[in-house]
PDB file of N, CA and C in Angstrom:
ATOM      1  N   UNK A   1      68.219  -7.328 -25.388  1.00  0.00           N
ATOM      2  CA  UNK A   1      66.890  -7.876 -25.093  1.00  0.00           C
ATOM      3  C   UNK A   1      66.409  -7.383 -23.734  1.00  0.00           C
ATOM      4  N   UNK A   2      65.260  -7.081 -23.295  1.00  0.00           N
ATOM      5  CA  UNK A   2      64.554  -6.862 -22.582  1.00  0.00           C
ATOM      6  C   UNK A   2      64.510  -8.145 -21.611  1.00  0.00           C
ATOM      7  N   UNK A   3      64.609  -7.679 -19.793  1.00  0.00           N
ATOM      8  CA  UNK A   3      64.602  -8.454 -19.296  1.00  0.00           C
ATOM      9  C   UNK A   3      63.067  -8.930 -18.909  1.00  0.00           C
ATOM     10  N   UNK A   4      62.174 -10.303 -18.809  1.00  0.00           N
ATOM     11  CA  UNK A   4      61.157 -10.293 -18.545  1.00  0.00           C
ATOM     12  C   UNK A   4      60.899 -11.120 -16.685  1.00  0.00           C
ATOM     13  N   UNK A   5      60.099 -10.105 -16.457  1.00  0.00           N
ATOM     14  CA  UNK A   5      59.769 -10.738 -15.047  1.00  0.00           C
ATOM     15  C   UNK A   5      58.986 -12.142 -15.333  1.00  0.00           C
ATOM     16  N   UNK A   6      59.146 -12.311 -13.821  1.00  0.00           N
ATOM     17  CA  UNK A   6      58.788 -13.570 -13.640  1.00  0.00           C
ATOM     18  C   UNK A   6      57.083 -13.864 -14.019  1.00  0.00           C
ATOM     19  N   UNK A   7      56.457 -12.716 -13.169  1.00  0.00           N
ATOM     20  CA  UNK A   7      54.878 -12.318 -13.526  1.00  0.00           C
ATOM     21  C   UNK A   7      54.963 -12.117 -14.401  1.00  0.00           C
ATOM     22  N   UNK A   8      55.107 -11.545 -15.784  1.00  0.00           N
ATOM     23  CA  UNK A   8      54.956 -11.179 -16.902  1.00  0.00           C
ATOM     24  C   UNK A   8      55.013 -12.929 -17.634  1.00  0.00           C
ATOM     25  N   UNK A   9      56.257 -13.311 -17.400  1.00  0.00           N
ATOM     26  CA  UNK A   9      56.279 -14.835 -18.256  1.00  0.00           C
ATOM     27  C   UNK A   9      55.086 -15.250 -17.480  1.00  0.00           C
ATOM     28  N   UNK A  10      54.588 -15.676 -16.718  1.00  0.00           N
ATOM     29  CA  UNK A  10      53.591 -16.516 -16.369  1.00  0.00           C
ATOM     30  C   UNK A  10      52.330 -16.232 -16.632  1.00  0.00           C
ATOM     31  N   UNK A  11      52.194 -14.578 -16.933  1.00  0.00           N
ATOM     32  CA  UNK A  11      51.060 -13.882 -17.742  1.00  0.00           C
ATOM     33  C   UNK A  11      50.918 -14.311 -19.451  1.00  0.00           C
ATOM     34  N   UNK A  12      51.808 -14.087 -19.904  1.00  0.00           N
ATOM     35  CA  UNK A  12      52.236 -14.608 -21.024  1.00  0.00           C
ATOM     36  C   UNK A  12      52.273 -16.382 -21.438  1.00  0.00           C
ATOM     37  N   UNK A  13      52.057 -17.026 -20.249  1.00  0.00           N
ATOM     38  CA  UNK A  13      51.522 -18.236 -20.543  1.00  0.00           C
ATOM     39  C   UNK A  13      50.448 -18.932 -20.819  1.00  0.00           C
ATOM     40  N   UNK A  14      49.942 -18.193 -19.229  1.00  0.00           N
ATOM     41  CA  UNK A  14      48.495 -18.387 -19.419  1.00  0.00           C
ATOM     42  C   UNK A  14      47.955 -18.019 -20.268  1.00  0.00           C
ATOM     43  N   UNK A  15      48.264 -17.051 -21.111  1.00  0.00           N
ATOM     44  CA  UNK A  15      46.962 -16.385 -22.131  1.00  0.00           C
ATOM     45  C   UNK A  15      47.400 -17.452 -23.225  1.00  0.00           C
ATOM     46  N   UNK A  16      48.749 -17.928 -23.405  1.00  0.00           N
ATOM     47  CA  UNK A  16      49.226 -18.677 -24.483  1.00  0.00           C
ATOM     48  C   UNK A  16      48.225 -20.019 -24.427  1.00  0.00           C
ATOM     49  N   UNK A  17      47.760 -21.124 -22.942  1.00  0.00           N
ATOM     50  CA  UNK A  17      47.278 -21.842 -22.622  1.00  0.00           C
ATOM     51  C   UNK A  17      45.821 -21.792 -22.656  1.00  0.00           C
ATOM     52  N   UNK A  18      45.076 -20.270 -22.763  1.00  0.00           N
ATOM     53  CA  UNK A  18      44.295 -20.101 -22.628  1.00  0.00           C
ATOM     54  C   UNK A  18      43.654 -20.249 -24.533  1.00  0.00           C
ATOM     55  N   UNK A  19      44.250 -19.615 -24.911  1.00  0.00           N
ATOM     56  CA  UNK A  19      44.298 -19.580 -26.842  1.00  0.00           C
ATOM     57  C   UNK A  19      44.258 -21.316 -27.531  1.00  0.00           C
ATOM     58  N   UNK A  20      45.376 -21.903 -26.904  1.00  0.00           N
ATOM     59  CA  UNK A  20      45.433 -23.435 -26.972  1.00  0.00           C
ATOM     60  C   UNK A  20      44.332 -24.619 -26.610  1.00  0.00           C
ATOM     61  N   UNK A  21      43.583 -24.047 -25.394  1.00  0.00           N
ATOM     62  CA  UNK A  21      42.220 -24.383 -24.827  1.00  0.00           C
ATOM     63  C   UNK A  21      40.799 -24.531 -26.284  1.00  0.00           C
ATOM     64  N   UNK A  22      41.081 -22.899 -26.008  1.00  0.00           N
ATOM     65  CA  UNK A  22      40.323 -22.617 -27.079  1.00  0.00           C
ATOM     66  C   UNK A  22      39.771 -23.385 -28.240  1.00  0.00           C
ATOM     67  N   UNK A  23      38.717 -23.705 -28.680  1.00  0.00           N
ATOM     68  CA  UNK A  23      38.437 -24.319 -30.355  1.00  0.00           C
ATOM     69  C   UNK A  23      38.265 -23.084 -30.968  1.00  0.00           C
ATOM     70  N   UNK A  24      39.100 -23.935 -32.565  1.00  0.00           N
ATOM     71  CA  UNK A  24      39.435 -22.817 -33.104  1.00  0.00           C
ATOM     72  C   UNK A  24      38.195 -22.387 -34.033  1.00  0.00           C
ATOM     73  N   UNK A  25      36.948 -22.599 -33.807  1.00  0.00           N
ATOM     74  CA  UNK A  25      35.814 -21.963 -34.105  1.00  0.00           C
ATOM     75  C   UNK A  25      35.532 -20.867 -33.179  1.00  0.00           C
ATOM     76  N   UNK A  26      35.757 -20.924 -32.048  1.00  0.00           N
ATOM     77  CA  UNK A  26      35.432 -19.574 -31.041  1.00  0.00           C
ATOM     78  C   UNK A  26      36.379 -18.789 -31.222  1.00  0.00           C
ATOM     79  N   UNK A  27      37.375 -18.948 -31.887  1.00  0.00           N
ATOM     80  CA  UNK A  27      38.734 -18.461 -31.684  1.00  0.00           C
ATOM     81  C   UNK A  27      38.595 -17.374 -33.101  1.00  0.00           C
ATOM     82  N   UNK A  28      38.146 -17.592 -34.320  1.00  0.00           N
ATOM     83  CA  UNK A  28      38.075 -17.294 -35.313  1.00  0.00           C
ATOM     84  C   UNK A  28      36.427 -16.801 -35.714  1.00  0.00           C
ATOM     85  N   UNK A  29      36.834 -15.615 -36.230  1.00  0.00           N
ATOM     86  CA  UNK A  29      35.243 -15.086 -36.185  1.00  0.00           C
ATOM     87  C   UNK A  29      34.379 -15.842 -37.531  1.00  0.00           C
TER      88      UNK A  29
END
């Protein structure tokens, strides 16, 4: 496995948190 930085996980969150935010009418075309 690939080691992941620390910036990368926390990049990878936010966008995860950011998707979760989201309604899933804006989310879905």
């Amino acid at each position: 496995m690939k080691t992941i930085s620390e910036e990368q996980l926390q990049a990878f969150i936010l966008k995860a948190r950011e998707k979760k935010n989201r309604p899933p009418a804006t989310a879905m075309p």
